[in-house]
Protein backbone atom coordinates (compact mmCIF):
# COMPACT_ATOMS: atom_id res chain seq x y z
CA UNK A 1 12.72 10.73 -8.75
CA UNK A 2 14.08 8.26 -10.69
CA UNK A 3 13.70 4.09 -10.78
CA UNK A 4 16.44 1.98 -10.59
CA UNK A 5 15.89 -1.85 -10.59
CA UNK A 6 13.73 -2.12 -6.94
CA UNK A 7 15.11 0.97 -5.23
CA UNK A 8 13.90 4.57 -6.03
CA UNK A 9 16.13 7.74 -5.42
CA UNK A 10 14.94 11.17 -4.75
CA UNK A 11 16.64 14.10 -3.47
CA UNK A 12 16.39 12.88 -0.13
CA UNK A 13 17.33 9.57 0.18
CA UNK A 14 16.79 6.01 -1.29
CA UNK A 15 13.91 3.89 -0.50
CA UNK A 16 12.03 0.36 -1.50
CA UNK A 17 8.31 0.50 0.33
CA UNK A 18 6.08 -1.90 -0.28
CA UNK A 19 2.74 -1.86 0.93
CA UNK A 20 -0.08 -4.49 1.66
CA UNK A 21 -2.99 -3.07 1.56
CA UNK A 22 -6.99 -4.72 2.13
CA UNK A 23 -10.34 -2.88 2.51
CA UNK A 24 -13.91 -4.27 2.82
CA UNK A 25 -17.13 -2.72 1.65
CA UNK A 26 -19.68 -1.00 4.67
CA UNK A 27 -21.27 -4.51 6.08
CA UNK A 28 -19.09 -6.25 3.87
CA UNK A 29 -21.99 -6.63 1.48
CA UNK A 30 -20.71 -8.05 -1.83
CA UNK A 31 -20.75 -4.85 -3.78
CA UNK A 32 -18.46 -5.32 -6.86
CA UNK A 33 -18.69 -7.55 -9.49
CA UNK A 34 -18.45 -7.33 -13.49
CA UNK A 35 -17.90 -3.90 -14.51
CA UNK A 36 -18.15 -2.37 -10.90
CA UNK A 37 -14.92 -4.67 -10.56
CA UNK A 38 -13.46 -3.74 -13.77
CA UNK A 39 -13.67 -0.19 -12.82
CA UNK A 40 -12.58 -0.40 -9.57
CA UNK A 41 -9.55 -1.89 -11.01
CA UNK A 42 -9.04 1.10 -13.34
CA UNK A 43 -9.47 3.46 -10.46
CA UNK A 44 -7.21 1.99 -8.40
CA UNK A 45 -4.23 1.81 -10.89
CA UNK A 46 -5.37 5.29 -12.15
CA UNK A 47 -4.39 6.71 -8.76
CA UNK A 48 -1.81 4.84 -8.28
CA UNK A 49 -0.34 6.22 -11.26
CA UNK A 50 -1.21 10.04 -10.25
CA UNK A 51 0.69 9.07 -7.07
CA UNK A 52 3.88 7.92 -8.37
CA UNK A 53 2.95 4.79 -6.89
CA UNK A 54 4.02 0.94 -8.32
CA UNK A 55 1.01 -1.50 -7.82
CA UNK A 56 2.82 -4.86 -7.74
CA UNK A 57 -0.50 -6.66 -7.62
CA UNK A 58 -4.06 -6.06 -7.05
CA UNK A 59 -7.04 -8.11 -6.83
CA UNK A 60 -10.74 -7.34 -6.38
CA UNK A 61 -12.92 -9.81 -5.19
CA UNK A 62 -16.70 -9.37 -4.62
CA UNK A 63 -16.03 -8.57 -0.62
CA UNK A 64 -12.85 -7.21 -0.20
CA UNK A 65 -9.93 -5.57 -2.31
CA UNK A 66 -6.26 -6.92 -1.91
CA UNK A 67 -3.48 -4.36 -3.38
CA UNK A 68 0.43 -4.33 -2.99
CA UNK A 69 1.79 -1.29 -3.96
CA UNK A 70 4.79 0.39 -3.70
CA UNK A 71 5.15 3.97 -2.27
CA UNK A 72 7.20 7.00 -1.40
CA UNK A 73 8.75 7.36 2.05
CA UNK A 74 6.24 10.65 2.60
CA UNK A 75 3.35 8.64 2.68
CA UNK A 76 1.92 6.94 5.74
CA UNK A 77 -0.08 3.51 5.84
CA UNK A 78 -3.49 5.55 6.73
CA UNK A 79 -2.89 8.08 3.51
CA UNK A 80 -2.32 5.46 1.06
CA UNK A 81 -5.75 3.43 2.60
CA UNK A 82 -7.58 6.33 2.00
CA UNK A 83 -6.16 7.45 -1.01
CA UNK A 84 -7.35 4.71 -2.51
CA UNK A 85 -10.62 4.31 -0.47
CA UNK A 86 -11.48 7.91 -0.88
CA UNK A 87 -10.79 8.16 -4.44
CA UNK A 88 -12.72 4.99 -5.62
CA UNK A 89 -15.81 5.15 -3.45
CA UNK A 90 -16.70 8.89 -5.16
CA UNK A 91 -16.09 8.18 -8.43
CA UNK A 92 -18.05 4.61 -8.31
CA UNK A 93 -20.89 5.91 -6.09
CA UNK A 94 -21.30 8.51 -9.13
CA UNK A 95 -20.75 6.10 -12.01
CA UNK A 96 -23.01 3.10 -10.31
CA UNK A 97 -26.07 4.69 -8.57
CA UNK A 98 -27.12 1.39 -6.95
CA UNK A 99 -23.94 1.39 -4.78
CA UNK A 100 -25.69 4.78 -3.13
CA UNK A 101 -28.99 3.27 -2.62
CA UNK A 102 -27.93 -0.12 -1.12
CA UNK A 103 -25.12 1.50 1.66
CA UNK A 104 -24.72 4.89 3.64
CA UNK A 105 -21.21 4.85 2.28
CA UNK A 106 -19.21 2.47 -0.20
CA UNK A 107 -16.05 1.03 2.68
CA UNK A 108 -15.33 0.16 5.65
CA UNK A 109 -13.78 3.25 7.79
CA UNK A 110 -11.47 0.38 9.20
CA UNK A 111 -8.52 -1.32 6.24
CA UNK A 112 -5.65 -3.38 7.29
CA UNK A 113 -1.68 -2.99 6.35
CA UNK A 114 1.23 -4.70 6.44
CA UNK A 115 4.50 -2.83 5.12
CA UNK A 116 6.32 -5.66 2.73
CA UNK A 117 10.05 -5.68 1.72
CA UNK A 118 12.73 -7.64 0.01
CA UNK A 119 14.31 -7.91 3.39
CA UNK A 120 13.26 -10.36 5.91
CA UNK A 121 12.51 -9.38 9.46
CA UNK A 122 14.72 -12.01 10.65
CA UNK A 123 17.93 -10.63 8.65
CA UNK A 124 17.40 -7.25 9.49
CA UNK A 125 17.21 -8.16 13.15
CA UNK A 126 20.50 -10.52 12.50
CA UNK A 127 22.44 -7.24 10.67
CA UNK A 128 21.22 -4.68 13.23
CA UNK A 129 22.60 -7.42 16.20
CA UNK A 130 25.58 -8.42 14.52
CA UNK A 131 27.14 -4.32 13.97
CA UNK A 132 30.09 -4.79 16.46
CA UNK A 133 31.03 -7.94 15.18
CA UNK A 134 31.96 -6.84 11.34
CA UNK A 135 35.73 -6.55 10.80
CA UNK A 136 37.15 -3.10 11.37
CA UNK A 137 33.91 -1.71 13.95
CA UNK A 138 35.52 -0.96 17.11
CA UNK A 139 34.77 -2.92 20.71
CA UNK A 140 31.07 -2.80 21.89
CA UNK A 141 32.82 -1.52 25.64
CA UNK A 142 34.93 0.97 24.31
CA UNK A 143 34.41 4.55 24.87
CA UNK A 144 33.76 6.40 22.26
């Protein structure tokens, strides 16, 4: 797969996914701070990395986690949430043994995400409505 400027190519097809992505600790209990954070922040580039995966920008605040990060067409909205959920919450349950004693489990089952793109919803709707009206396309009412 290679990179060129915002689109990526692979065998299949070319593709620019973007990917909003926000989880919450169980109870929403303010969990991370200091080097909890700073690791969390490692862990989360770290598999992005072993994905293939772009992070655009991430934050980690004591209560939540905001990440954008940019994907391959294979993976789904759920698989990248838990990728990442997955992933971090063994590793820092392991690392930080207070984060085991204070919660049955590190997140949230629930995350929300929003796909992002370079593309406004409004001009996609405007190009996709607008097809038989581009010089050369044949008449809407004409057979085929």
């Amino acid at each position: 797969m290679a990179v060129t400027g915002r689109v990526r190519r692979f065998s299949g097809g070319v593709y620019d996914l973007g990917r909003h992505v926000v989880w919450c600790p169980k109870y929403r209990r303010p969990v991370r701070g200091g080097r909890v954070a700073e690791r969390l922040d490692e862990l989360i580039r770290q598999k992005a990395d072993e994905r293939g995966w772009e992070i655009i920008a991430l934050e980690v605040v004591p209560d939540h986690v905001h990440l954008f990060v940019k994907h391959d067409p294979k993976s789904s909205a759920s698989y990248v949430a838990n990728q990442f959920k997955g992933f971090t919450s063994r590793v820092l349950r392991s690392e930080f043994p207070h984060l085991r004693s204070r919660m049955p489990t590190l997140w949230s089952s629930s995350y929300f995400a929003a796909s992002v793109g370079a593309v406004s919803v409004v001009t996609v709707e405007k190009y996709i409505n607008t097809q038989w009206e581009r010089p050369g396309k044949k008449d809407k009412a004409a057979p085929g």
